[in-house]
Every structure is written in structure tokens, then in C-alpha cells.
C-alpha atoms as a PDB file:
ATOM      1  CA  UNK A   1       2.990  16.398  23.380  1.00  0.00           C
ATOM      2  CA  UNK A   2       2.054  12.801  22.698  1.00  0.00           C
ATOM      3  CA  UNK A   3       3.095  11.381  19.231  1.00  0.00           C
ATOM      4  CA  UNK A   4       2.066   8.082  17.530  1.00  0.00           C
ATOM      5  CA  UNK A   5       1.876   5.970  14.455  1.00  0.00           C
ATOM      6  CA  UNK A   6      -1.129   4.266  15.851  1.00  0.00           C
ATOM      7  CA  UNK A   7      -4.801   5.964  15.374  1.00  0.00           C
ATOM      8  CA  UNK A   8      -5.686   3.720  18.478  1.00  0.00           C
ATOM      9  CA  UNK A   9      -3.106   4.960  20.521  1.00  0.00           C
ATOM     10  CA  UNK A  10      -3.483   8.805  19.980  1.00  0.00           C
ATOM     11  CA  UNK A  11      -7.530   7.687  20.335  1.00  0.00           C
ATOM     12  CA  UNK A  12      -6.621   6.423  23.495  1.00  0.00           C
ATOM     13  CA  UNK A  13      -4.278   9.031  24.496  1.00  0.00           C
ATOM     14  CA  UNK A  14      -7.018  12.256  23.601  1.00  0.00           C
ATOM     15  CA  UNK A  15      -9.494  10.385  25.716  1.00  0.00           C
ATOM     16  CA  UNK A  16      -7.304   9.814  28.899  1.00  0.00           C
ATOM     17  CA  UNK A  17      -7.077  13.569  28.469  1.00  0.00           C
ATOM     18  CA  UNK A  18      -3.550  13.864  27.374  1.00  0.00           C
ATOM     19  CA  UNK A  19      -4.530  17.049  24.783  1.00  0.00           C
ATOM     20  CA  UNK A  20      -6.526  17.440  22.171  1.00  0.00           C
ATOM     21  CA  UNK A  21      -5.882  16.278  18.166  1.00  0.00           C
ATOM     22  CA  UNK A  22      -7.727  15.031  14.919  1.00  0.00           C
ATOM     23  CA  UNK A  23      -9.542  12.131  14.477  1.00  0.00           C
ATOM     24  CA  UNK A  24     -11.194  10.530  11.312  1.00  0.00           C
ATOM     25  CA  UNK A  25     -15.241  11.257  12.610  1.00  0.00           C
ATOM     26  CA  UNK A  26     -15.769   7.550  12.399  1.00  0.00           C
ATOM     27  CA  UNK A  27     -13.371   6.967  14.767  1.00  0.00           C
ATOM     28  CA  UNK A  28     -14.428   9.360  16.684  1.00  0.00           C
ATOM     29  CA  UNK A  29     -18.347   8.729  16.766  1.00  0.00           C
ATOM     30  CA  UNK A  30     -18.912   6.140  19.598  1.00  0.00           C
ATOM     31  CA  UNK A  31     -16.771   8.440  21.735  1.00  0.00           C
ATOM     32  CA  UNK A  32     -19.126  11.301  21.558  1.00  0.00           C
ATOM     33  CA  UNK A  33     -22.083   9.673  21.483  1.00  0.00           C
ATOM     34  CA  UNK A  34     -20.531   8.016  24.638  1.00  0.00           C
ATOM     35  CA  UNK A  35     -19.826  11.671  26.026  1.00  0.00           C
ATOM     36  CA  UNK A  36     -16.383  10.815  26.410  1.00  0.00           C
ATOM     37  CA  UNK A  37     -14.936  13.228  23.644  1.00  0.00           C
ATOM     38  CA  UNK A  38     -16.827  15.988  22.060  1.00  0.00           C
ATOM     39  CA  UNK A  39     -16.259  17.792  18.505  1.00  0.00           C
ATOM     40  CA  UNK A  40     -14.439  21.526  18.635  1.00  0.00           C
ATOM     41  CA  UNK A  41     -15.679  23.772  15.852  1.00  0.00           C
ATOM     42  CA  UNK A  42     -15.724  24.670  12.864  1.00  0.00           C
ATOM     43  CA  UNK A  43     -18.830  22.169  13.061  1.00  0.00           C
ATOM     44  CA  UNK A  44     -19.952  22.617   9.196  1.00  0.00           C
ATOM     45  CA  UNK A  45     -16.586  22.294   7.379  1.00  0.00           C
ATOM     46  CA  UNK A  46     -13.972  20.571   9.415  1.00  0.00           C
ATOM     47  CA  UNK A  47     -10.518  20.760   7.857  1.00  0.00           C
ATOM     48  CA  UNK A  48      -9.641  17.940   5.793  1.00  0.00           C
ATOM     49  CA  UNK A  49      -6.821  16.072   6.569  1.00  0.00           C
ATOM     50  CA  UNK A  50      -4.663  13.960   4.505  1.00  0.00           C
ATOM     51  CA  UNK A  51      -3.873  10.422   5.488  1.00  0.00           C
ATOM     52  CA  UNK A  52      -0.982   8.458   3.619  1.00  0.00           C
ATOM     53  CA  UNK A  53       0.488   4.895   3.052  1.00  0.00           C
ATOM     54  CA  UNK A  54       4.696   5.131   3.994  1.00  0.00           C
ATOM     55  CA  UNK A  55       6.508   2.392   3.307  1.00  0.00           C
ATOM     56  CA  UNK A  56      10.348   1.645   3.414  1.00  0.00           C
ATOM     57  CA  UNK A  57      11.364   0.090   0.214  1.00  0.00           C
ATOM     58  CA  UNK A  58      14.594  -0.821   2.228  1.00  0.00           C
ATOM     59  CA  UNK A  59      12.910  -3.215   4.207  1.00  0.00           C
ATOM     60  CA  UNK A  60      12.748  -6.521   3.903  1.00  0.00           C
ATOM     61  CA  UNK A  61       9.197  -8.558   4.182  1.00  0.00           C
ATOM     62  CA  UNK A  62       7.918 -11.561   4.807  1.00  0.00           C
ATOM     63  CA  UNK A  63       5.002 -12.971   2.511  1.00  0.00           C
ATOM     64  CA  UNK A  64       2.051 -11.840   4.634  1.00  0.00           C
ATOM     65  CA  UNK A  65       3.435  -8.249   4.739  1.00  0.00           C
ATOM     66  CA  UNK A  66       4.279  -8.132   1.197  1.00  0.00           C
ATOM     67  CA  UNK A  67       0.640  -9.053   0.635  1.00  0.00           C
ATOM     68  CA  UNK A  68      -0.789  -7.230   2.701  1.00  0.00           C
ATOM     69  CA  UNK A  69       0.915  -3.968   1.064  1.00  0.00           C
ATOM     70  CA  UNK A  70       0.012  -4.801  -1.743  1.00  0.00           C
ATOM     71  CA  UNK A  71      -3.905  -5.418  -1.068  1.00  0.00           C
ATOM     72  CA  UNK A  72      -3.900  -1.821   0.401  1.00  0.00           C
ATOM     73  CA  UNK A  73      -1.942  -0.464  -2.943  1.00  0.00           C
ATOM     74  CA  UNK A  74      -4.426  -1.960  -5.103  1.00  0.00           C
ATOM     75  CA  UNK A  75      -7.702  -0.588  -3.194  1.00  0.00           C
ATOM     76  CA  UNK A  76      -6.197   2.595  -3.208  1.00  0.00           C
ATOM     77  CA  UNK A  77      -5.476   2.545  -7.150  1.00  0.00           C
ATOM     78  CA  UNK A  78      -8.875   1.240  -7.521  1.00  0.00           C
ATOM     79  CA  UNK A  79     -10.932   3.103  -5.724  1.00  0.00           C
ATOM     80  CA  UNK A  80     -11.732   6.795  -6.798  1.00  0.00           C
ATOM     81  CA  UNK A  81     -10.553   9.779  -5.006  1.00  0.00           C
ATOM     82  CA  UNK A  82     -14.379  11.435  -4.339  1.00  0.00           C
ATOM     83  CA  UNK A  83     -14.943   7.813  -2.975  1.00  0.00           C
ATOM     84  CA  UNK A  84     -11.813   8.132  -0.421  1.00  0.00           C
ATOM     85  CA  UNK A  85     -13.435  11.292   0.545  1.00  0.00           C
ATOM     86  CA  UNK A  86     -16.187  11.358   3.254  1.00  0.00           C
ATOM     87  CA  UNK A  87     -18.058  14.528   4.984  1.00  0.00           C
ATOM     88  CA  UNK A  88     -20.199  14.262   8.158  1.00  0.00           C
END
């Protein structure tokens, strides 16, 4: 079992053949068109899978990081939820 807060690194790690797991499909696009992953069904109505923003309010950050939080809070609150949503 491989376990990571990085897309890139489980990416990495379900290509080197470590196991299989989910990836967004535009992540995952150049990898089968490269042959070096392919899709497991269901192929018409993959599950949906939920993707969210933790944060420690505990922690203390530095101007860039408080920033950058707060960039990604905003184009979440600003952008609709059927416009979050993508299907293949």
C-alpha cells in the first residue's frame, strides 16, 4: 500500500507498477495515450470522487502561503459547483 499527499507521486507510483488507484482523467490522459496506464471499467460512468482543500488553522504562514490559500479559497467560492465538475 503506497500512500501520498502528492497526485504526482501516487501518478508516479501507479505507473512504476506499485498497484492500482484513481486518478483525475486529465491526469491520467498522456499516460494512456502513451500506453503506459490504461482505464479499468466502468468506462461510461466512472465513480466520482471528491477532492478537498485541508488546511491547519494552527499553522503559522508566511505571506506567499497565506496568499496563495487564499487565491485557491476564492476560485473555489467563485466558481460554480457544475463548473468544478467534469465527465470524460
Amino acid at each position: 500500500v503506497g500512500v501520498s499527499s502528492s497526485l504526482e507521486e501516487v501518478r508516479r507510483m501507479i505507473v512504476a507498477g506499485l498497484g492500482i488507484g484513481p486518478l483525475p482523467l486529465h491526469v491520467a490522459r498522456r499516460d494512456v495515450a502513451d500506453g503506459m496506464l490504461w482505464r479499468l471499467p466502468p468506462y461510461d460512468a466512472p465513480p466520482a470522487i471528491d477532492i478537498f482543500l485541508l488546511t491547519n488553522p494552527d499553522k503559522a504562514m508566511n505571506r506567499a502561503e497565506k496568499a496563495l490559500l487564499s487565491g485557491i479559497q476564492a476560485l473555489i467560492a467563485e466558481t460554480p459547483l457544475q463548473d468544478r465538475i467534469y465527465s470524460d
